[in-house]
N, C-alpha and C. Protein backbone atom coordinates (compact mmCIF):
# COMPACT_ATOMS: atom_id res chain seq x y z
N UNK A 1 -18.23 15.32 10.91
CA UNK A 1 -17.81 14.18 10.13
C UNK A 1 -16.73 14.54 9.13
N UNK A 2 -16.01 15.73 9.69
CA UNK A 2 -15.10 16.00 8.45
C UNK A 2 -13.66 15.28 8.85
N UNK A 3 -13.51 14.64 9.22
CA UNK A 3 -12.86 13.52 9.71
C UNK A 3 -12.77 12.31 8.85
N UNK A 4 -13.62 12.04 8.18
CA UNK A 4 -13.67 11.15 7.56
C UNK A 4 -13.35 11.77 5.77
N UNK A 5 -13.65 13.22 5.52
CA UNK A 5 -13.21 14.00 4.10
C UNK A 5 -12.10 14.45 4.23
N UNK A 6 -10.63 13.59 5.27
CA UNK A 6 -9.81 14.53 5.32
C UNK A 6 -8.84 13.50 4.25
N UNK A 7 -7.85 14.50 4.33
CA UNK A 7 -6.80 13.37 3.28
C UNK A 7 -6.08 12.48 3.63
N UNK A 8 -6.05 12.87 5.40
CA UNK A 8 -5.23 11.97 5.87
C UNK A 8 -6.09 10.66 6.29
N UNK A 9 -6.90 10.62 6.02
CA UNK A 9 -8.07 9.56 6.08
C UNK A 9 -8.44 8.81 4.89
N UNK A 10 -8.78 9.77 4.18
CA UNK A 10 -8.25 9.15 2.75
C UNK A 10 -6.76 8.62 2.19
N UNK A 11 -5.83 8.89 2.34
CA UNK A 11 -4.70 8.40 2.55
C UNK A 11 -4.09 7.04 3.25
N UNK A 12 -5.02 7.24 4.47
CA UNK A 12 -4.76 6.13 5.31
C UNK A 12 -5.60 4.67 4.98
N UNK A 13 -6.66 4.96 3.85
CA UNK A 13 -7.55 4.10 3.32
C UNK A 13 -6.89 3.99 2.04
N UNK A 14 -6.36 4.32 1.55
CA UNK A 14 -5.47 3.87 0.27
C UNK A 14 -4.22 3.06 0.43
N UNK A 15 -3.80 3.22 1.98
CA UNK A 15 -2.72 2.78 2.07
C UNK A 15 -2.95 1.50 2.58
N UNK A 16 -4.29 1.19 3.23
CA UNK A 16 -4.86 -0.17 3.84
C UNK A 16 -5.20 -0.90 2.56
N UNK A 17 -5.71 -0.22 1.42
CA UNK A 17 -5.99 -1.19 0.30
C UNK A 17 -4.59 -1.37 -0.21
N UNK A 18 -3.67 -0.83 -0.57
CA UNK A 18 -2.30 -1.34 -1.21
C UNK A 18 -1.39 -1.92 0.02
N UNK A 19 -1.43 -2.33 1.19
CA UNK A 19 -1.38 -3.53 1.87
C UNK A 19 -1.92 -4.69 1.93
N UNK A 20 -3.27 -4.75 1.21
CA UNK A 20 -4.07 -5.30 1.31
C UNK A 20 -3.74 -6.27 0.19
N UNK A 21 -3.44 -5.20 -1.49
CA UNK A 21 -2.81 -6.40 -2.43
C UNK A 21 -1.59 -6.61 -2.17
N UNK A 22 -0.60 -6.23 -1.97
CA UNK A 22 0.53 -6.63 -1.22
C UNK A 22 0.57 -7.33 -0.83
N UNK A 23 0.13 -7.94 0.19
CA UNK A 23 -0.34 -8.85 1.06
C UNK A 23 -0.56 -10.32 0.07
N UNK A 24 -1.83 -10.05 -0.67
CA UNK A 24 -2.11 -10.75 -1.68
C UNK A 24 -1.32 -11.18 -2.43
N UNK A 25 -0.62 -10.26 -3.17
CA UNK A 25 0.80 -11.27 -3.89
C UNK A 25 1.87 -11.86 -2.83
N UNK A 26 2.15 -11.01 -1.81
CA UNK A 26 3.52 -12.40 -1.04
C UNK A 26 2.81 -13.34 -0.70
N UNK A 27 1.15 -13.58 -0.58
CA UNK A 27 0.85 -15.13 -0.38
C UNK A 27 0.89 -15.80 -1.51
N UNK A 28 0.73 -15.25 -2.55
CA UNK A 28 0.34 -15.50 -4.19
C UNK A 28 1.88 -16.39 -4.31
N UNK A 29 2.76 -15.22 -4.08
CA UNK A 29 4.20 -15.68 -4.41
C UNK A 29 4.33 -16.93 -3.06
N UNK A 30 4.44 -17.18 -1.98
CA UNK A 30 4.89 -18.05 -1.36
C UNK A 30 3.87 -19.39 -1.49
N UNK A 31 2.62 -19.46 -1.99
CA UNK A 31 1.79 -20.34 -2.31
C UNK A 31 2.31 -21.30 -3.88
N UNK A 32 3.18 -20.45 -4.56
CA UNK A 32 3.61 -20.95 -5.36
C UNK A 32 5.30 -21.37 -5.75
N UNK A 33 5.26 -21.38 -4.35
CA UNK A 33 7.11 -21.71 -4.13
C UNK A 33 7.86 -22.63 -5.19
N UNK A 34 7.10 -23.50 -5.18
CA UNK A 34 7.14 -24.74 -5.79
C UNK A 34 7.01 -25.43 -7.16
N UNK A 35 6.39 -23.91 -7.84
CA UNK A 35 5.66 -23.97 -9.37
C UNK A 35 6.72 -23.94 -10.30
N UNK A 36 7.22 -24.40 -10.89
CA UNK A 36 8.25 -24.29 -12.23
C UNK A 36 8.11 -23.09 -12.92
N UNK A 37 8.38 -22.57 -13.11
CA UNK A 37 8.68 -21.23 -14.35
C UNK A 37 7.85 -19.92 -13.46
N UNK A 38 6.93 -20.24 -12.29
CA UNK A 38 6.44 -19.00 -11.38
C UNK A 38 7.59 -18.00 -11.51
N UNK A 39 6.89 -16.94 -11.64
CA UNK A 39 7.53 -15.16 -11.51
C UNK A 39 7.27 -14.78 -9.93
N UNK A 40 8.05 -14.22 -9.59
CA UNK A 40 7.73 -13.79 -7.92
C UNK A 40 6.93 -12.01 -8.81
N UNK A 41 5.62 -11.60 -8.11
CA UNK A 41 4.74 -10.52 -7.94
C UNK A 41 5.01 -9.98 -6.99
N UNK A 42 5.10 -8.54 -7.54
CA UNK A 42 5.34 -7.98 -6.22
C UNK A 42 3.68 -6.20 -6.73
N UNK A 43 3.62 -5.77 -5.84
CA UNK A 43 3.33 -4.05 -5.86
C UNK A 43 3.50 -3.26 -5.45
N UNK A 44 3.12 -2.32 -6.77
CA UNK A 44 4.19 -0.76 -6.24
C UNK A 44 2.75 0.36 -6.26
N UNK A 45 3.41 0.99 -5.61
CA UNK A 45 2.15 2.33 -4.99
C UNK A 45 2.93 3.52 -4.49
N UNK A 46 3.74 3.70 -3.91
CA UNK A 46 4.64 4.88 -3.32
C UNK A 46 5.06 5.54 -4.14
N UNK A 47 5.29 4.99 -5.10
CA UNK A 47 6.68 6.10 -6.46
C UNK A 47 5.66 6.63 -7.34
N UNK A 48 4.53 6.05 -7.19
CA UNK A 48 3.15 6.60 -7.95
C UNK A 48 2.29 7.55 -7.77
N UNK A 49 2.02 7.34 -6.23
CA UNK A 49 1.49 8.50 -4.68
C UNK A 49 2.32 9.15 -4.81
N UNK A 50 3.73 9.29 -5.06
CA UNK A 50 4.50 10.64 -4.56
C UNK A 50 4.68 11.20 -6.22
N UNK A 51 4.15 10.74 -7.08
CA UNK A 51 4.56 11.11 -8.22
C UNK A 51 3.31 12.63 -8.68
N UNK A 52 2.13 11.93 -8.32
CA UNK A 52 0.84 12.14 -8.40
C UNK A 52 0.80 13.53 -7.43
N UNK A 53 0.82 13.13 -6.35
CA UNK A 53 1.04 14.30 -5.26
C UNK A 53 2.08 15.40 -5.90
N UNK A 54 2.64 15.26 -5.90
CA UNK A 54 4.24 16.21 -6.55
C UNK A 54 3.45 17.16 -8.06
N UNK A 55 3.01 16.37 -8.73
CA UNK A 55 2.21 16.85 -9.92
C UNK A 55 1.20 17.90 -9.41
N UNK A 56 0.83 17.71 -8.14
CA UNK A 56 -1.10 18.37 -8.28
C UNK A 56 -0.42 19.70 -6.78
N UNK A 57 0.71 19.69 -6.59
CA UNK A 57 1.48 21.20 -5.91
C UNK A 57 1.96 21.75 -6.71
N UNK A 58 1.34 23.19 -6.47
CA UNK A 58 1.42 24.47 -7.23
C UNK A 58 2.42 25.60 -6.26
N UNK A 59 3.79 25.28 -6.74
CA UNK A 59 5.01 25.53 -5.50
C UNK A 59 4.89 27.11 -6.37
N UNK A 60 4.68 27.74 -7.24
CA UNK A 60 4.75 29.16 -7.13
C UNK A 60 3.84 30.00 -5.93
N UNK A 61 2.44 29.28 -6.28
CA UNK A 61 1.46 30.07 -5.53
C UNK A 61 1.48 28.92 -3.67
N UNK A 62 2.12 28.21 -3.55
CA UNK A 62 2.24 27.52 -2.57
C UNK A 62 0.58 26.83 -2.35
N UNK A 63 -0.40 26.70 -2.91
CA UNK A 63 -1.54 26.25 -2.63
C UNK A 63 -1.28 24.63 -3.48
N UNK A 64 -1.68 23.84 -2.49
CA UNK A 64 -1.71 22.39 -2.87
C UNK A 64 -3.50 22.27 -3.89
N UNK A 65 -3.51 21.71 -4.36
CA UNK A 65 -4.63 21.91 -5.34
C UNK A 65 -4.80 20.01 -6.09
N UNK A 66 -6.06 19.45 -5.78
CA UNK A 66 -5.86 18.09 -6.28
C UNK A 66 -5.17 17.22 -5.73
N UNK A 67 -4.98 17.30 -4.01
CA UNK A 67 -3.93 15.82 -3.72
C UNK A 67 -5.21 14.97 -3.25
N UNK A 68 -6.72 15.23 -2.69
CA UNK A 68 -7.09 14.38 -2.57
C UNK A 68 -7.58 13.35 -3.88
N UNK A 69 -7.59 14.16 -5.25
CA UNK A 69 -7.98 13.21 -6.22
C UNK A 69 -6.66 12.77 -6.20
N UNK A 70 -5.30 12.94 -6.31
CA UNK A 70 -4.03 12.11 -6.82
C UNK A 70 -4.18 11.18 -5.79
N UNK A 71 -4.66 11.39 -4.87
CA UNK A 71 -4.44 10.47 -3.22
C UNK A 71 -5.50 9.03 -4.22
N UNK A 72 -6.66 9.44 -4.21
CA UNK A 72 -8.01 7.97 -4.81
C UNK A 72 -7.72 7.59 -5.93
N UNK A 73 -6.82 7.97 -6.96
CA UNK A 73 -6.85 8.58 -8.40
C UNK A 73 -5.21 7.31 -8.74
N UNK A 74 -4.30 7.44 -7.81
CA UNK A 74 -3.28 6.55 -7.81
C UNK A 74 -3.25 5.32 -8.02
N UNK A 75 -2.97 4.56 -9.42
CA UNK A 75 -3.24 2.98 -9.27
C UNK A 75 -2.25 2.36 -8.33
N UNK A 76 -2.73 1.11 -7.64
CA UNK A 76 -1.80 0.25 -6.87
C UNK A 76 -1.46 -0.81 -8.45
N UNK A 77 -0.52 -0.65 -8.79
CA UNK A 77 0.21 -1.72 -9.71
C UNK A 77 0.72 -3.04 -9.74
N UNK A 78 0.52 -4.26 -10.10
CA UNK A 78 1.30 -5.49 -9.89
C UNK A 78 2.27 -5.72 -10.94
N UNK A 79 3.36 -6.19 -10.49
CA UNK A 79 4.25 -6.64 -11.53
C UNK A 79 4.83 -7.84 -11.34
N UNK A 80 5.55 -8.61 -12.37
CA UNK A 80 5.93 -9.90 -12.32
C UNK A 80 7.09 -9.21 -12.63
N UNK A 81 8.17 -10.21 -11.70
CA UNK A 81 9.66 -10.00 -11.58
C UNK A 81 10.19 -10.76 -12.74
N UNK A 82 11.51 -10.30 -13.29
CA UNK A 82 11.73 -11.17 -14.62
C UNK A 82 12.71 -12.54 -14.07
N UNK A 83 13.61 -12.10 -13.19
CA UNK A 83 14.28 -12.81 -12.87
C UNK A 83 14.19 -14.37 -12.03
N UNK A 84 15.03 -15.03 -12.07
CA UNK A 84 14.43 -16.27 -11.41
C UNK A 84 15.36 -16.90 -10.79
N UNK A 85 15.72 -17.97 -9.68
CA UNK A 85 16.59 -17.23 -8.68
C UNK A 85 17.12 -19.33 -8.56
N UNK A 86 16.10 -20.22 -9.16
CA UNK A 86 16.38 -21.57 -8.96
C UNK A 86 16.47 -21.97 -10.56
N UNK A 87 17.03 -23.47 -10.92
CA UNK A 87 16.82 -24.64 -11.51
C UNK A 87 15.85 -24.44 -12.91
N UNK A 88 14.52 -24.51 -11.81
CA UNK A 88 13.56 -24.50 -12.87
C UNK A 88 12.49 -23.35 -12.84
N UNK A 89 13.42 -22.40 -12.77
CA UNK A 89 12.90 -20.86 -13.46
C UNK A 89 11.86 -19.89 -12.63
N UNK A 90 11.87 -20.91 -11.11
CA UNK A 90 10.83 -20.49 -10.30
C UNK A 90 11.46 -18.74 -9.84
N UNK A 91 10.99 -17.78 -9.71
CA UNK A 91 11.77 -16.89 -9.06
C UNK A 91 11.05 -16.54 -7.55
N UNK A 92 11.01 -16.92 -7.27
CA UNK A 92 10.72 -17.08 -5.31
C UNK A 92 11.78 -17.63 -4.03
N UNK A 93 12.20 -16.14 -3.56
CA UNK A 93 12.74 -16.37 -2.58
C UNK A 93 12.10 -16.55 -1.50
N UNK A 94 11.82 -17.84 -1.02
CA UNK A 94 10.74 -17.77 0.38
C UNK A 94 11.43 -16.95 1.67
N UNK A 95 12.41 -16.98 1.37
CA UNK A 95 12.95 -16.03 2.69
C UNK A 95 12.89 -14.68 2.35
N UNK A 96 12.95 -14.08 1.27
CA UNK A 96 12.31 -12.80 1.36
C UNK A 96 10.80 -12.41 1.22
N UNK A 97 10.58 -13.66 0.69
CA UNK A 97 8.54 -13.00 0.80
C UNK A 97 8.60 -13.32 2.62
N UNK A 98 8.77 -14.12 3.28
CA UNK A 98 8.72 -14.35 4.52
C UNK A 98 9.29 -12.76 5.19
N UNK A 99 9.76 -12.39 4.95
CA UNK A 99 10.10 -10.82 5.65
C UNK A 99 9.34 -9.86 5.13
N UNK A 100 8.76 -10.08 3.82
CA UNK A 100 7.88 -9.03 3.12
C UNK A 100 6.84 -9.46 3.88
N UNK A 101 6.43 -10.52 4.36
CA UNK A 101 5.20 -10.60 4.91
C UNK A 101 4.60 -10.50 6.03
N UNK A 102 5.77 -10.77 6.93
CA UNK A 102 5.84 -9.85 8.84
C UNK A 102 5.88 -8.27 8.23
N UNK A 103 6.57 -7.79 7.31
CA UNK A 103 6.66 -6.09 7.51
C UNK A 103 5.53 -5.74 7.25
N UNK A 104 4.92 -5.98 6.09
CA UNK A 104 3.22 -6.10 5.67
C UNK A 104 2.75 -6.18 6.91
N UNK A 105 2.50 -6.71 7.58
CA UNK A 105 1.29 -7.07 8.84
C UNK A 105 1.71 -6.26 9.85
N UNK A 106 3.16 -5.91 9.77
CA UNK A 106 3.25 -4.39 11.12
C UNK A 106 2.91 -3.17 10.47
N UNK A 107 2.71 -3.15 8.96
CA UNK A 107 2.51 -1.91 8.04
C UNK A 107 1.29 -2.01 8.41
N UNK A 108 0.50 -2.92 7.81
CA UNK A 108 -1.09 -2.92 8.44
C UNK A 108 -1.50 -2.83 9.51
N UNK A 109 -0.71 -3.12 10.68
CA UNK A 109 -1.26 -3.13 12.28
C UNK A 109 -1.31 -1.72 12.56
N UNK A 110 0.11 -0.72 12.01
CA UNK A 110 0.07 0.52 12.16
C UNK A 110 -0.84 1.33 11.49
N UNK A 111 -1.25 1.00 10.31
CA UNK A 111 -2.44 1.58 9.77
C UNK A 111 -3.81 1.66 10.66
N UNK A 112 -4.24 0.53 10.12
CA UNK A 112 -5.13 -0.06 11.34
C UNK A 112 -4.98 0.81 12.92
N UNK A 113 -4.27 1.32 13.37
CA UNK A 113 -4.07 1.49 14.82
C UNK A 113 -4.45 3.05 14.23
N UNK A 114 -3.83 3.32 13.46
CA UNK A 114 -4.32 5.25 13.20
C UNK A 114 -5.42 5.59 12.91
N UNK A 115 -6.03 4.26 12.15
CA UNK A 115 -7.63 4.56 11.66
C UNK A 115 -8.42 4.48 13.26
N UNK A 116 -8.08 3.73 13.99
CA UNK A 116 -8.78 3.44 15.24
C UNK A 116 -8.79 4.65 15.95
N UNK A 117 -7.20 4.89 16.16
CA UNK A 117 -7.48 6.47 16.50
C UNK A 117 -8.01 7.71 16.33
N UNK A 118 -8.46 7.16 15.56
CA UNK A 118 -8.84 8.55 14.45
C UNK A 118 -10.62 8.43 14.99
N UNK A 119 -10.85 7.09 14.99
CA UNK A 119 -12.80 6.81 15.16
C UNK A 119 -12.77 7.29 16.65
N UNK A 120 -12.05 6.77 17.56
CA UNK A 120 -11.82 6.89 19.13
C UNK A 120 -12.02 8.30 19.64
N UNK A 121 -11.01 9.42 18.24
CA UNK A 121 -11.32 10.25 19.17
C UNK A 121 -12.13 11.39 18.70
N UNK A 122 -13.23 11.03 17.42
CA UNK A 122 -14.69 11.18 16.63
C UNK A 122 -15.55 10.73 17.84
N UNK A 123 -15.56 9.49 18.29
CA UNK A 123 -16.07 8.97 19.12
C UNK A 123 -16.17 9.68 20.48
N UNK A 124 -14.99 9.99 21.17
CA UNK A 124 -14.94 10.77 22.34
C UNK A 124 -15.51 12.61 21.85
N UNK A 125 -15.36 13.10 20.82
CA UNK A 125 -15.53 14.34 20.27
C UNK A 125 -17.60 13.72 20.60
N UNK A 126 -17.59 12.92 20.14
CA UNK A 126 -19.27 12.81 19.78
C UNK A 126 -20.12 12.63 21.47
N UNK A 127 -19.75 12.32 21.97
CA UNK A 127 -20.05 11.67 23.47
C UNK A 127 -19.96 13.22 24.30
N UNK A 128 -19.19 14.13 24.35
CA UNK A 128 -19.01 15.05 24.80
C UNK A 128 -20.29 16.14 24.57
């Protein structure tokens, strides 16, 4: 079961939850297309994960030390955009949450497809 304590498993479950709010704000933002003074939300997680990771490598002695806590340990962040892009102060571009939100769902399908792989071949390892 060490398959499931690896980092790249853990990793790959951090990265399904910060798709997951992601996800959550471009509906947040396109549900409110329409709202007067709405901020378009967006989240950030990558510049945080690589910040975190980068911190917990020990490049003298080359031993990585602490990426699975920086890996669980990384907040997924929301932020409200300042800018606003219509009239009445709405800042929502529906045509770019509309592309944020197909890339989201192939980001997640590919996730999703590695975690599967990953049980499939636990699964075939276990059957043997």
């Amino acid at each position: 079961m060490e398959i499931f304590a690896s980092n790249s498993f853990a990793m790959m479950q951090r990265s399904l939850e910060f798709l997951w709010s992601k996800q959550s704000c471009i509906l947040d933002n396109i549900a409110n297309v329409e709202t007067p003074g709405y901020k378009t939300k967006y989240v950030t997680f990558e510049e945080s994960l690589r910040s975190a990771i980068l911190s917990s490598l020990d490049v003298e002695s080359g031993r990585v030390s602490g990426v699975r806590e920086a890996i669980e340990e990384t907040p997924i962040v929301r932020h409200e955009a300042q800018e606003s892009t219509r009239m009445d102060d709405n800042g929502v571009n529906i045509t770019e949450q509309s592309v944020e939100l197909a890339r989201n769902a192939y980001q997640m399908q590919y996730v999703m497809q590695s975690i599967n792989n990953d049980i499939s071949t636990l699964r075939t390892v276990i059957r043997r």
